[in-house]
Each structure stands twice: as C-alpha cells, then as structure tokens.
Protein backbone atom coordinates (compact mmCIF):
# COMPACT_ATOMS: atom_id res chain seq x y z
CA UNK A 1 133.68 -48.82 15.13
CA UNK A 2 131.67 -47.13 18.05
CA UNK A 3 128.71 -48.66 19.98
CA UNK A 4 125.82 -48.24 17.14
CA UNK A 5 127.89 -46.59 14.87
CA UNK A 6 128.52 -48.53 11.82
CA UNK A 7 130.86 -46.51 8.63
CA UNK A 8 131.51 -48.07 5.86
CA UNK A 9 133.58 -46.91 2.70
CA UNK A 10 132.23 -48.25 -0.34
CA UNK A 11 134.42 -49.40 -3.48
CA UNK A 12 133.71 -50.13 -7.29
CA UNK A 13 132.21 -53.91 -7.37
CA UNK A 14 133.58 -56.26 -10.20
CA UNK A 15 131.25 -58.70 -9.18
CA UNK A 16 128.01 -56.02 -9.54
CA UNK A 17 129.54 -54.97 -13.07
CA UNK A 18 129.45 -58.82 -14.27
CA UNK A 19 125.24 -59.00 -13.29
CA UNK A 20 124.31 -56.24 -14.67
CA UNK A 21 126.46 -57.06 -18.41
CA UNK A 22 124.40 -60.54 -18.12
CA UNK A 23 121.14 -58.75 -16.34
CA UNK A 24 121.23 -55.98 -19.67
CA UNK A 25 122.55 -59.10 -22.08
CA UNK A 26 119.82 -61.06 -21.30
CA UNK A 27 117.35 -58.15 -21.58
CA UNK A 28 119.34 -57.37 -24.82
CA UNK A 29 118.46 -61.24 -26.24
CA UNK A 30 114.81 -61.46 -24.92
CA UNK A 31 114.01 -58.36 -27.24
CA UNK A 32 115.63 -59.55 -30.23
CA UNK A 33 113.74 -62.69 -29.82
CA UNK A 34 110.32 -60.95 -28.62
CA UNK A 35 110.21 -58.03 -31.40
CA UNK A 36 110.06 -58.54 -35.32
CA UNK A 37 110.66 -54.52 -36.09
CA UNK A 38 114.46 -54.02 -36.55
CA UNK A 39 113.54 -49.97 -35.88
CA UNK A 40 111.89 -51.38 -32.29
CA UNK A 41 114.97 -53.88 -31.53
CA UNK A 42 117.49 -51.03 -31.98
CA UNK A 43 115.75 -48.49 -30.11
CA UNK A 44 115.26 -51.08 -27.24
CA UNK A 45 118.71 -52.20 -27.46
CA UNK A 46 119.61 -48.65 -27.38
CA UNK A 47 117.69 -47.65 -24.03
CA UNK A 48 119.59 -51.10 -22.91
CA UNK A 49 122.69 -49.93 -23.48
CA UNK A 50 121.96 -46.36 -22.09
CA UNK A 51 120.77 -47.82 -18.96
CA UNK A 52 123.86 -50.19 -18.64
CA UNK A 53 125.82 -47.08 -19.04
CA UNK A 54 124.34 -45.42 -16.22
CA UNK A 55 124.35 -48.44 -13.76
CA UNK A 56 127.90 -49.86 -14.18
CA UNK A 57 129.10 -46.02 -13.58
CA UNK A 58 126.69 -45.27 -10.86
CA UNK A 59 126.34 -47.99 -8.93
CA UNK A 60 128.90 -50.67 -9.63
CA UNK A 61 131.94 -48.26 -10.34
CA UNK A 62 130.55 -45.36 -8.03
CA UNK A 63 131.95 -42.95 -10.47
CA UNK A 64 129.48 -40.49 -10.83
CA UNK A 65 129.03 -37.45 -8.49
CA UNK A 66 126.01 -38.22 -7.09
CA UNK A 67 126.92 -42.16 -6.32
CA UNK A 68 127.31 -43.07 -2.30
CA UNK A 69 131.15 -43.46 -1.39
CA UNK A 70 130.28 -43.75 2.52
CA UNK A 71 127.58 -44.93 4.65
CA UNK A 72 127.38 -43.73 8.49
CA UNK A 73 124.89 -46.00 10.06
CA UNK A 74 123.62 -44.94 13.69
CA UNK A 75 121.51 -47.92 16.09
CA UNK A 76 118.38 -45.62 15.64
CA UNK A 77 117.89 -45.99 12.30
CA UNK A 78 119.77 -43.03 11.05
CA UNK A 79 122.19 -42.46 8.67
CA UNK A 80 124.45 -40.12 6.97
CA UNK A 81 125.82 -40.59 3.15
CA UNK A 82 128.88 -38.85 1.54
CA UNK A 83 128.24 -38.95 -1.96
CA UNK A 84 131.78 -39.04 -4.58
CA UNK A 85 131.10 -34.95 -4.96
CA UNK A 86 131.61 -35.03 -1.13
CA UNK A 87 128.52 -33.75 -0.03
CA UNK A 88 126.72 -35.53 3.02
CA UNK A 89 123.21 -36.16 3.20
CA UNK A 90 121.24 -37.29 6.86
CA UNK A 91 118.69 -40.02 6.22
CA UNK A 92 116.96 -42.65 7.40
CA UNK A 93 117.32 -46.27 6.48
CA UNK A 94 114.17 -48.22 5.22
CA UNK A 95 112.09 -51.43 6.00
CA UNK A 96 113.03 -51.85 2.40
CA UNK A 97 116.92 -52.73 2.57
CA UNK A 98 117.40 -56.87 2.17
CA UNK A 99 120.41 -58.42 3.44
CA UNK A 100 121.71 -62.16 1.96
CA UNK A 101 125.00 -63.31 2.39
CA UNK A 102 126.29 -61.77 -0.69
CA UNK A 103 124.86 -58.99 -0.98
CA UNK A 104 123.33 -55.88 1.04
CA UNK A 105 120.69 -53.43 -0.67
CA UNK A 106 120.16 -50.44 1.56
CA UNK A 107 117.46 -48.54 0.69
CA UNK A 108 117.14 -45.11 2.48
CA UNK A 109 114.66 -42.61 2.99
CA UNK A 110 114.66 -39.37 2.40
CA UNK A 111 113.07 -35.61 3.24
CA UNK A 112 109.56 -35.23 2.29
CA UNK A 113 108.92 -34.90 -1.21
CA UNK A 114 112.31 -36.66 -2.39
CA UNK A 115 113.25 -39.69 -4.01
CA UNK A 116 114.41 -43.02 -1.63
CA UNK A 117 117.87 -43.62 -1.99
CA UNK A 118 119.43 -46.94 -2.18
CA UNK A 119 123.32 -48.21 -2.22
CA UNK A 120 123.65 -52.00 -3.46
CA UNK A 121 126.78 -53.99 -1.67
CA UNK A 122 128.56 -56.58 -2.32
CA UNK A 123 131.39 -58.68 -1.11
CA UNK A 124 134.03 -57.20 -3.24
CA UNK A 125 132.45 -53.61 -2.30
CA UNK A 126 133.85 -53.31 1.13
CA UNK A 127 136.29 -55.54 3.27
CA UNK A 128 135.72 -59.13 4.22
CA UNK A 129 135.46 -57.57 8.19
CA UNK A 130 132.76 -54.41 7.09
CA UNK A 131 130.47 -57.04 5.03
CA UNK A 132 130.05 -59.18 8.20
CA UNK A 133 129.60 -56.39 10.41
CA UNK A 134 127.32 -54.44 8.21
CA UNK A 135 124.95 -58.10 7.12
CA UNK A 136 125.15 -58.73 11.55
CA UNK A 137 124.16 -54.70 11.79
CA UNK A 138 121.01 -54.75 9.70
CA UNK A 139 120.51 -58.21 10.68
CA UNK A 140 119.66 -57.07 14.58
CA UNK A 141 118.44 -53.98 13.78
C-alpha cells in the first residue's frame, strides 16, 4: 500500500451467502404466512428465489461479469473498480458507504445519468490485514 492508495482484491463471502439464504428464507416464510392465494405464494416465492439467484452469484460469489473483483481507493475520494470481465471503471465513493466491524458497504458514484454502484465486504471477503485497513481507511476519510 501507497500513501492514500488503498487496493483491495475482493473474494466470494461464505458468510454473505449464509444472510442472504436466511434474509430470502425468511422473506420466503413471511409470504406463506401473509398470503392465502397458493397462485400469489408461488409467484412470490418465485421472484424470491430469482432474486437469491442473482445475489449469491453477484455479490456473495462475485461470479458474474459485471460483479467488482478489485477496489482502488485514492485519499480524495476516488476510486477505480475492475469488474470479473476485467474492465475498470473510475468513480467516486459516496457519503452512502457504512462501515461496522464486520462488514463494509461501499457505495460508489457514478457518471451522470448512471446507476450508484455498491460492493458489500465482509471479513471472509478480503484478508484479516485489508479489512482493518480498509474499516481504518473509510473510517478517517
């Protein structure tokens, strides 16, 4: 690591599959219990499943193309992302991201006109050394 240069190589999270099978699960049990239509519970559990799909792959296992493998992180706010496909994006990081001791959700902004970004982290994401460094990082900035 550089003075205010902070890069980080994200891995699949275990931990980040296991909360969002009980996050969905409990989603999953709340409709069962809230609707009376078996056609409605089905196509709820359905969109549930769908979206558990895309979440464990996306951001938990980071196996799609378009997931963030590495975060650059500069002192003034910058950033650069290499998605899985390899391509790098420059952006900025947001007001937004929230830092506990388990877990890091940086939320980044993009060009004008585009979606926000965000990469959820976790202990198990990165090594025990990048966690602290990265929760100290946002911490002071």
């Amino acid at each position: 690591m550089t003075t205010g240069l902070l890069r980080i190589e994200l891995r699949p999270s275990r931990l980040l599959v296991t909360a969002l099978v009980g996050a969905h699960a409990g989603a999953a049990t709340l409709v069962f219990i809230a609707l009376s239509q078996w056609g409605l519970r089905i196509l709820v559990a359905c969109a549930l499943g769908a979206s558990l799909w895309h979440a464990i792959r996306h951001a938990a296992l980071r196996a799609t193309r378009s997931a963030i493998s590495e975060i650059e992180l500069r002192s003034d706010g910058s950033a650069r992302v290499r998605r899985r496909d390899g391509r790098r994006e420059e952006v900025r990081l947001s007001h937004s991201t929230f830092v506990a001791p388990w877990l890091a959700i940086l939320v980044f902004s993009r060009r004008r006109w585009r979606p926000a970004r965000s990469a959820v982290v976790l202990r198990d994401s990165v090594s025990p050394e990048e966690f602290r460094l990265l929760r100290v990082w946002l911490y002071w900035r």
